[in-house]
Protein backbone atom coordinates (compact mmCIF):
# COMPACT_ATOMS: atom_id res chain seq x y z
CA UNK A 1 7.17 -8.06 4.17
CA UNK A 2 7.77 -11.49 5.52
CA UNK A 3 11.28 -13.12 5.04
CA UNK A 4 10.99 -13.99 1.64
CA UNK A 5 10.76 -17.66 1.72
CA UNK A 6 12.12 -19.78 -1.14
CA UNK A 7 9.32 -22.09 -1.14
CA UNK A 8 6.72 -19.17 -2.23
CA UNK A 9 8.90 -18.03 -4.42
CA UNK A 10 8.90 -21.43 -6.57
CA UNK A 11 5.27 -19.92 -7.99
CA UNK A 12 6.11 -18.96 -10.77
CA UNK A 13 3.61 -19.51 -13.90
CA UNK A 14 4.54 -20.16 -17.24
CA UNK A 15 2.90 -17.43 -18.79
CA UNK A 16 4.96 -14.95 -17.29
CA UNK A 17 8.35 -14.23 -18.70
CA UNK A 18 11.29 -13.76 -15.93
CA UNK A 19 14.73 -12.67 -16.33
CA UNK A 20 17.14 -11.88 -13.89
CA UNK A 21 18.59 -9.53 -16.63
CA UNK A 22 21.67 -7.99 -14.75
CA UNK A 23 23.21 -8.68 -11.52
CA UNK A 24 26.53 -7.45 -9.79
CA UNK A 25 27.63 -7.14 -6.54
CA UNK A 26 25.91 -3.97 -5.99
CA UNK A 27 22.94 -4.39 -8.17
CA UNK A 28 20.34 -6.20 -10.22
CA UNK A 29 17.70 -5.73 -12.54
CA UNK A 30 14.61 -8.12 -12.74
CA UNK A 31 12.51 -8.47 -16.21
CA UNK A 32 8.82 -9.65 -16.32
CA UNK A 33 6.29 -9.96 -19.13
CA UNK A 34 3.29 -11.12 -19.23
CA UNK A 35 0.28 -11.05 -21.64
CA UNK A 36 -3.65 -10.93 -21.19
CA UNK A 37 -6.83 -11.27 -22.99
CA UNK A 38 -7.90 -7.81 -21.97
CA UNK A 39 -7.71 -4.27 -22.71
CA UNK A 40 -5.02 -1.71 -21.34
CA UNK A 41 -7.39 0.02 -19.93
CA UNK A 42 -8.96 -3.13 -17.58
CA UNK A 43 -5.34 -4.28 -17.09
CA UNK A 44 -5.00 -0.64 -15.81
CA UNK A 45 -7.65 -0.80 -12.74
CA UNK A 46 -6.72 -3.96 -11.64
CA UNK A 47 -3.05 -2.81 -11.48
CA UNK A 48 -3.89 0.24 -9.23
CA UNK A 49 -5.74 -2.26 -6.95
CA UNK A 50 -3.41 -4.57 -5.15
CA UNK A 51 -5.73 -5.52 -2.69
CA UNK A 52 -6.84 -7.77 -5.37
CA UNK A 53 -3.71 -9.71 -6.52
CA UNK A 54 -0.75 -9.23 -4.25
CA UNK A 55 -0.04 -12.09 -2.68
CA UNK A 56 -0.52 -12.26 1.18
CA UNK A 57 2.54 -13.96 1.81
CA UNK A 58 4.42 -10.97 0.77
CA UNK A 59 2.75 -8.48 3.07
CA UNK A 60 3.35 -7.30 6.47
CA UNK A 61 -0.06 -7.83 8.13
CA UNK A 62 -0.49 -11.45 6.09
CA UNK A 63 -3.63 -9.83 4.24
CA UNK A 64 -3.51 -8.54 1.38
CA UNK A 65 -6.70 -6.46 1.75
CA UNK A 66 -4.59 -3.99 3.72
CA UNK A 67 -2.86 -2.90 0.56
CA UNK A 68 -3.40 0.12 -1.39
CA UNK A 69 -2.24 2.21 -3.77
CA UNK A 70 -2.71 6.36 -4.31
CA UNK A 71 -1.98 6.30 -8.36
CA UNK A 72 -0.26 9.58 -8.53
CA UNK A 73 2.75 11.53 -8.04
CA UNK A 74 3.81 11.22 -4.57
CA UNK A 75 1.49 8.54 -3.93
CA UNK A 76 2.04 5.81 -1.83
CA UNK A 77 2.06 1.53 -2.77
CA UNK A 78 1.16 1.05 1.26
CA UNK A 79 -0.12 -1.18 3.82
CA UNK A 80 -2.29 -0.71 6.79
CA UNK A 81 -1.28 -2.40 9.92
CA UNK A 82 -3.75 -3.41 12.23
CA UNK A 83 -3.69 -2.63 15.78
CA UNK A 84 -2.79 -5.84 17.97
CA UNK A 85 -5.89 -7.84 19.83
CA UNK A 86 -6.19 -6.08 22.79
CA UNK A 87 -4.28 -2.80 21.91
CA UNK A 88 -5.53 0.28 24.13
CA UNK A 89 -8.19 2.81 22.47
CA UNK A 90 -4.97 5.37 22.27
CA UNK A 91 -3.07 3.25 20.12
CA UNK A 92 -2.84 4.39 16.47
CA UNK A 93 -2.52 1.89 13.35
CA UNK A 94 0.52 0.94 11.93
CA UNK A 95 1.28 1.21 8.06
CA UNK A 96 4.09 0.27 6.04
CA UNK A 97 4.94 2.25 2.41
CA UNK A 98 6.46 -0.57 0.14
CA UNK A 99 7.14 2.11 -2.32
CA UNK A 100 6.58 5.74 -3.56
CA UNK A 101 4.68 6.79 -6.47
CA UNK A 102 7.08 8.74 -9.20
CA UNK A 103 5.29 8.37 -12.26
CA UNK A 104 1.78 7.86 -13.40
CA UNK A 105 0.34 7.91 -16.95
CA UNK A 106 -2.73 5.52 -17.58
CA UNK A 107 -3.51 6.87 -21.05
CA UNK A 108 0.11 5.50 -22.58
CA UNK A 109 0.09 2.82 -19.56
CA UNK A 110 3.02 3.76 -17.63
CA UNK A 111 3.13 3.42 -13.20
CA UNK A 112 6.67 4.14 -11.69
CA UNK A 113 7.29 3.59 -8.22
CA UNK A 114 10.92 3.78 -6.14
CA UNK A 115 11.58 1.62 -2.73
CA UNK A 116 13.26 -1.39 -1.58
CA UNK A 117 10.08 -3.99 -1.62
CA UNK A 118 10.46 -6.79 1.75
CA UNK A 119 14.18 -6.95 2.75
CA UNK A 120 15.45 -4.57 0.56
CA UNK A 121 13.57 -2.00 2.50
CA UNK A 122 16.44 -1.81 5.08
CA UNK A 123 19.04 -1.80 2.57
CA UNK A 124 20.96 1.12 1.32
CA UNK A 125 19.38 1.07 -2.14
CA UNK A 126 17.94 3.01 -4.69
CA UNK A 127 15.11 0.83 -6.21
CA UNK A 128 13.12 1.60 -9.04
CA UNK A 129 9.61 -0.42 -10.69
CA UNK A 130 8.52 0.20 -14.19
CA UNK A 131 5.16 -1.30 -14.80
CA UNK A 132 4.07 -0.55 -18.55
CA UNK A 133 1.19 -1.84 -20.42
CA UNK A 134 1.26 -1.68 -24.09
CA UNK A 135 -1.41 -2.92 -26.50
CA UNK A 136 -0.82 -6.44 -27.78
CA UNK A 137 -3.00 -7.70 -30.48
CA UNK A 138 -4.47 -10.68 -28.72
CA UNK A 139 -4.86 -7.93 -25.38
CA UNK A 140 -2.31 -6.60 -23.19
CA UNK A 141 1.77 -6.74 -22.91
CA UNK A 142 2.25 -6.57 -18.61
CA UNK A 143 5.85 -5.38 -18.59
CA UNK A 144 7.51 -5.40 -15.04
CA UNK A 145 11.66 -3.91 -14.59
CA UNK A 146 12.90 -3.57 -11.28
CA UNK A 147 16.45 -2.13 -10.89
CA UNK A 148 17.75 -1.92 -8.04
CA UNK A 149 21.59 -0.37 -6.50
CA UNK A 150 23.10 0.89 -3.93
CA UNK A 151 25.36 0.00 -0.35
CA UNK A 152 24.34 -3.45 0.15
CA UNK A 153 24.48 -5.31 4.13
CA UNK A 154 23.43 -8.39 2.27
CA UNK A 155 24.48 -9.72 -0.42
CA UNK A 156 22.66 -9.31 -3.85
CA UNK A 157 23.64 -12.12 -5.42
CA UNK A 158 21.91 -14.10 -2.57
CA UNK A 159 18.80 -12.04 -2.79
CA UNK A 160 18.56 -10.80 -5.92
CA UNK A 161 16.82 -14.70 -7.25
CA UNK A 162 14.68 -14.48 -4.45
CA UNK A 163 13.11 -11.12 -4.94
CA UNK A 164 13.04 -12.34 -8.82
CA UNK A 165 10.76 -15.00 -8.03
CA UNK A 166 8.47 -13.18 -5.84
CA UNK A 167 7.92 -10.55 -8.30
CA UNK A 168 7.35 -13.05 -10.96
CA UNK A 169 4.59 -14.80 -8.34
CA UNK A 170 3.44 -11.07 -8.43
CA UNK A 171 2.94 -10.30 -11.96
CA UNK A 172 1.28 -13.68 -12.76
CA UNK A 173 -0.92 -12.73 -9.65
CA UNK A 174 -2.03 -9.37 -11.26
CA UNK A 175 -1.83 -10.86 -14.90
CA UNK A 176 -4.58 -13.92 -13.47
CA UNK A 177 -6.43 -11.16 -12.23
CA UNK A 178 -6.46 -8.71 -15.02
CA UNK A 179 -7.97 -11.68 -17.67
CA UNK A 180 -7.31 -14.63 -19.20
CA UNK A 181 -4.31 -15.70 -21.45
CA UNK A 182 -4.63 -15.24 -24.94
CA UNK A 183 -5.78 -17.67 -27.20
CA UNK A 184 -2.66 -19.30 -29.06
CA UNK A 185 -2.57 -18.25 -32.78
CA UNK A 186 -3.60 -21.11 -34.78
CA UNK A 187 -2.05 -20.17 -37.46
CA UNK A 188 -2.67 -20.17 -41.27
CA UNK A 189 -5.11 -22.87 -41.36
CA UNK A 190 -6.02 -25.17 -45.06
């Protein structure tokens, strides 16, 4: 991914919950929520299709429509790299794997990946995604936790904000996608 540039990372909408929940010197944990007007189940393909809502800033080609994700165990959240203008006939594609597939269960809404997402990816850490969607009653709870430890080169406390914010930017990406807000309960009305 490109440096992750504080500017970006300001996009953050105010339907999304964020928390920086935990941070330390070694590690950090970052806690999203998010609710839509739409079933777990529609919530569900649009998740497994980043291609759709990942931002292109946070990519390594700068297009988001080289993204994809294989949904199962020891599948692959990756990116194709284009060859270069002009690159010989011999020369293969490049691709990226922003994380590994762990854990997938659509019917109870669960998609757990591991990998350091943009600069964490040359870090010495063990990072972990939890994306669950639960059944609200005005649609669907988007539930993001990223945890992340290890040996750090950087340091966390610098990063750790930054990779907050672009994962917030991220879940109200997918959440935009995946439907509308609910509607505000009005209340007991008379």
């Amino acid at each position: 991914m490109h440096r992750l540039s504080v500017a970006a990372a300001l996009l953050v909408a105010s339907p999304v919950q964020a928390e920086l929940s935990a941070a330390s010197n070694t590690s950090f944990v970052s806690d999203h929520v998010a609710t839509v007007a739409a079933e777990p189940a529609a919530v569900w393909q649009v998740l497994v299709a980043p291609n759709l809502w990942w931002s292109p800033a946070h990519t390594y080609s700068g297009d988001a429509a080289n993204l994809y994700l294989d949904a199962q165990a020891t599948g692959c959240f990756c990116e194709k790299l284009p060859k270069p203008v002009g690159a010989s006939v011999e020369q293969r594609m490049g691709s990226v794997e922003h994380m590994h597939v762990v854990y997938v269960d659509p019917q109870r809404g669960v998609l757990r990946l591991t990998g350091g997402l943009g600069p964490l990816q040359g870090e010495a850490v063990h990072a972990v995604l939890t994306i669950t969607l639960k059944q609200e009653r005005e649609g669907t709870q988007i539930k993001w936790r990223y945890s992340v430890g290890g040996v750090w080169q950087a340091k966390p406390a610098e990063l750790a904000p930054l990779v907050d914010k672009v994962l917030a930017e991220q879940v109200k990406r997918l959440a935009d996608k995946a439907g509308p807000a609910p509607e505000p309960d009005a209340g007991p009305t008379g």
